[in-house]
N, C-alpha and C. Protein backbone atom coordinates (compact mmCIF):
# COMPACT_ATOMS: atom_id res chain seq x y z
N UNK A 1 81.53 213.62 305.39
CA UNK A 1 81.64 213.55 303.93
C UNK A 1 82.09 212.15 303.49
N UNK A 2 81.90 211.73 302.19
CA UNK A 2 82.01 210.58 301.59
C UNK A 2 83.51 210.79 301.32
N UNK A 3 84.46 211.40 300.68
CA UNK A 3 85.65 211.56 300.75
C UNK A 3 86.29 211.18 301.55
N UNK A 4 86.55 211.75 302.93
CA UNK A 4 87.12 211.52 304.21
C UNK A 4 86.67 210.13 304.31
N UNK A 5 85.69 209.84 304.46
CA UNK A 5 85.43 208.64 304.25
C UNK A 5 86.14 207.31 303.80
N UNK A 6 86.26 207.70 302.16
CA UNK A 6 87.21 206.84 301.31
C UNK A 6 88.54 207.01 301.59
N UNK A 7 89.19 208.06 302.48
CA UNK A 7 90.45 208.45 302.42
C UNK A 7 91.12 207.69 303.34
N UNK A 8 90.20 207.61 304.74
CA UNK A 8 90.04 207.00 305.88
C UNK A 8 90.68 205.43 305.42
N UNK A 9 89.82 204.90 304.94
CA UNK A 9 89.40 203.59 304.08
C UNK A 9 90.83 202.97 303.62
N UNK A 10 91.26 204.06 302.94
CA UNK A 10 92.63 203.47 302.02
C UNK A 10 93.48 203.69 302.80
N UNK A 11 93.80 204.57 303.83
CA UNK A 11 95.11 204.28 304.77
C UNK A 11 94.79 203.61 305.65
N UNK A 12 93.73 203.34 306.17
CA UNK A 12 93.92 201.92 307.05
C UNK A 12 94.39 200.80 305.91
N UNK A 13 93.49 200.39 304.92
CA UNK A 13 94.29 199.58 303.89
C UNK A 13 95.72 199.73 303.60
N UNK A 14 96.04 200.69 303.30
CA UNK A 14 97.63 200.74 303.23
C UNK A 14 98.49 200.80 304.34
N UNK A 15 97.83 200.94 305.56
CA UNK A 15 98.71 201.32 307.25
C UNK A 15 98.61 199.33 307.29
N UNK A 16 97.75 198.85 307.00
CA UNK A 16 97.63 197.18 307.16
C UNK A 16 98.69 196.22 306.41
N UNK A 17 98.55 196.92 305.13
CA UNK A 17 100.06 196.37 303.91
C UNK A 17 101.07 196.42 304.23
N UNK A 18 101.69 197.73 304.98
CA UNK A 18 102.54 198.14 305.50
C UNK A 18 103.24 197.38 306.17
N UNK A 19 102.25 197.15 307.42
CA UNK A 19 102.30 196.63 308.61
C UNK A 19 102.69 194.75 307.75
N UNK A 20 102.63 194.43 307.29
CA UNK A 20 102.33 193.01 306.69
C UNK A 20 103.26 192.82 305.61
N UNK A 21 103.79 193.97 305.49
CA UNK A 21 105.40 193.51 304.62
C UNK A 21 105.87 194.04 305.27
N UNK A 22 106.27 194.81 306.28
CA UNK A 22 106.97 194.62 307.37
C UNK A 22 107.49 193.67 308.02
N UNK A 23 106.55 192.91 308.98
CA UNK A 23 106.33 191.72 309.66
C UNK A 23 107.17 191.16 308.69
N UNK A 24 106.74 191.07 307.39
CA UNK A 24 107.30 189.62 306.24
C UNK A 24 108.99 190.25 306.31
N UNK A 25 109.18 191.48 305.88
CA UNK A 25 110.61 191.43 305.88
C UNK A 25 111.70 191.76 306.88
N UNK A 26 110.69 191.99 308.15
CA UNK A 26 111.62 191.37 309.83
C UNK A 26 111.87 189.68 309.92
N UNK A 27 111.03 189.22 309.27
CA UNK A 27 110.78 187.54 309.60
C UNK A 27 111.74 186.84 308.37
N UNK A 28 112.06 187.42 307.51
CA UNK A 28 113.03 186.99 306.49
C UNK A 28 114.62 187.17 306.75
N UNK A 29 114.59 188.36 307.59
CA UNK A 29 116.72 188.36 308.43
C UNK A 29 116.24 188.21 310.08
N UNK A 30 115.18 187.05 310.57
CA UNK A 30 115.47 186.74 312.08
C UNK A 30 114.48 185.47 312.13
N UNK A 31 115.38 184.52 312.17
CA UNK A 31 114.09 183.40 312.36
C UNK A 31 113.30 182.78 313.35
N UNK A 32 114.27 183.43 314.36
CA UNK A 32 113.50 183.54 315.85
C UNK A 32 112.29 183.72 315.98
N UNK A 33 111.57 184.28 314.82
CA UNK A 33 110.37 185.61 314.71
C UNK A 33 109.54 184.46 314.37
N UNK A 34 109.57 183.57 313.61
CA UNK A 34 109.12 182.31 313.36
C UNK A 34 108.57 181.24 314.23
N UNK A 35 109.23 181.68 315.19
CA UNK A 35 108.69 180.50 316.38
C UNK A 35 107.19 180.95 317.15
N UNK A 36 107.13 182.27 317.69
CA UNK A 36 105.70 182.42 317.22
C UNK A 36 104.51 182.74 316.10
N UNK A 37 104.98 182.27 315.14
CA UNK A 37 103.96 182.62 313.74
C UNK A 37 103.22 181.60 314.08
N UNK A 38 103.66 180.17 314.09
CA UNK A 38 102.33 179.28 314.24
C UNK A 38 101.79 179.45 315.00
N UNK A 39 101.58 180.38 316.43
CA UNK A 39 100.47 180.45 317.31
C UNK A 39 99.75 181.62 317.12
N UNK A 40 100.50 182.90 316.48
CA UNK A 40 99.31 184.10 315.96
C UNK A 40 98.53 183.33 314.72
N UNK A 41 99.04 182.20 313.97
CA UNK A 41 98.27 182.21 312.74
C UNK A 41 97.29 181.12 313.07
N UNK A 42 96.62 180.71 314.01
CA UNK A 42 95.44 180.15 314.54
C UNK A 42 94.38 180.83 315.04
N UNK A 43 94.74 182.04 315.72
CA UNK A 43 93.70 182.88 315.90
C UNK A 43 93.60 183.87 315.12
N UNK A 44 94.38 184.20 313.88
CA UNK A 44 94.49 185.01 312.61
C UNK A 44 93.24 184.49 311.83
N UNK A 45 92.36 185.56 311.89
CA UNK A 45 91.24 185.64 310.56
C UNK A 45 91.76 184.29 309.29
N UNK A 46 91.30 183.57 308.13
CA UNK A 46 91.61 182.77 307.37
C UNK A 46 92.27 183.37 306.76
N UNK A 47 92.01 184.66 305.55
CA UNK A 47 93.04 184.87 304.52
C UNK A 47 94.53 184.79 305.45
N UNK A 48 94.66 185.75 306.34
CA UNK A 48 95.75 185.87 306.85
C UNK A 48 96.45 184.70 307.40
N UNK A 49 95.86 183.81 307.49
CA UNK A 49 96.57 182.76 308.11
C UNK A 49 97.11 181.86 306.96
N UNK A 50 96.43 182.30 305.46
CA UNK A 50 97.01 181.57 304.63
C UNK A 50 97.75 182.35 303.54
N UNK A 51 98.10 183.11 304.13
CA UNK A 51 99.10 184.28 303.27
C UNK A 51 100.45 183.97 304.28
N UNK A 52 100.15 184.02 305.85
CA UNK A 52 101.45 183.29 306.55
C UNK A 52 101.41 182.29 306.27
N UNK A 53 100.63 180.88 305.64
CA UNK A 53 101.78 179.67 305.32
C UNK A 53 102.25 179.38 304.33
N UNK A 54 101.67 180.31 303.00
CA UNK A 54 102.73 180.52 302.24
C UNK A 54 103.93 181.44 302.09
N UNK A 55 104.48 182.55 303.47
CA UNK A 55 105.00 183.16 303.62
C UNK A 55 106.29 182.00 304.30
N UNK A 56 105.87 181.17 305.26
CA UNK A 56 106.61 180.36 305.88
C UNK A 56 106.94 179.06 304.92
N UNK A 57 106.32 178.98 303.64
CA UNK A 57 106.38 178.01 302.48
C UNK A 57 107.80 178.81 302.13
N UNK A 58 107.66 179.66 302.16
CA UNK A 58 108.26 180.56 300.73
C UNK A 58 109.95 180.81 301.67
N UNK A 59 110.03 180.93 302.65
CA UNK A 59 110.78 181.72 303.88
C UNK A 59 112.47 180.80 303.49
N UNK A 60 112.07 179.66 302.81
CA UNK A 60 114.18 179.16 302.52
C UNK A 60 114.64 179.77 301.85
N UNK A 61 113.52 179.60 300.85
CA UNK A 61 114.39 180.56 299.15
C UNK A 61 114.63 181.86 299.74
N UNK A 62 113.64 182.18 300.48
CA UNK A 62 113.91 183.97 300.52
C UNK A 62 114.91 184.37 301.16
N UNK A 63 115.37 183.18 302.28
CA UNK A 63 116.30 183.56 303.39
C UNK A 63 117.63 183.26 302.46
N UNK A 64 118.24 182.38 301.46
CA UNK A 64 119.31 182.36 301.26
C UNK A 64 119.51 183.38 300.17
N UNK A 65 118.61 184.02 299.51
CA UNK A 65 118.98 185.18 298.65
C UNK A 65 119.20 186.39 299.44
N UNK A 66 118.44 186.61 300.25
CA UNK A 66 118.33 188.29 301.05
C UNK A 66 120.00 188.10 301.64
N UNK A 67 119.67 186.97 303.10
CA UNK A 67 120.60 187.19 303.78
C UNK A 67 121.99 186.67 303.92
């Protein structure tokens, strides 16, 4: 069915978001986590690799408010 289908569809989409503000808000209280980002984000598809360098742009401000 076309349903199951679409249903399928949107929780992998949302199991992926998940997964990707996750990652972002483990990597915001451990900066250790940082030292391999620049080597997953070379073999990371393009968007994703440029959603991590503005994640790692963004990562001072975020770190002295959170933590």
């Amino acid at each position: 069915h076309s349903g199951t289908y679409v249903y399928a569809y949107f929780s992998f989409i949302f199991g992926f978001f998940l997964f990707l503000l996750l990652s972002f808000f483990l990597s915001l209280c451990s900066p250790y986590l940082l030292v391999f980002a620049p080597k997953t984000t070379k073999t990371a598809p393009r968007p994703f690799r440029r959603t991590m360098f503005s994640v790692r742009q963004l990562l001072p401000y975020t770190q002295m408010s959170t933590c």
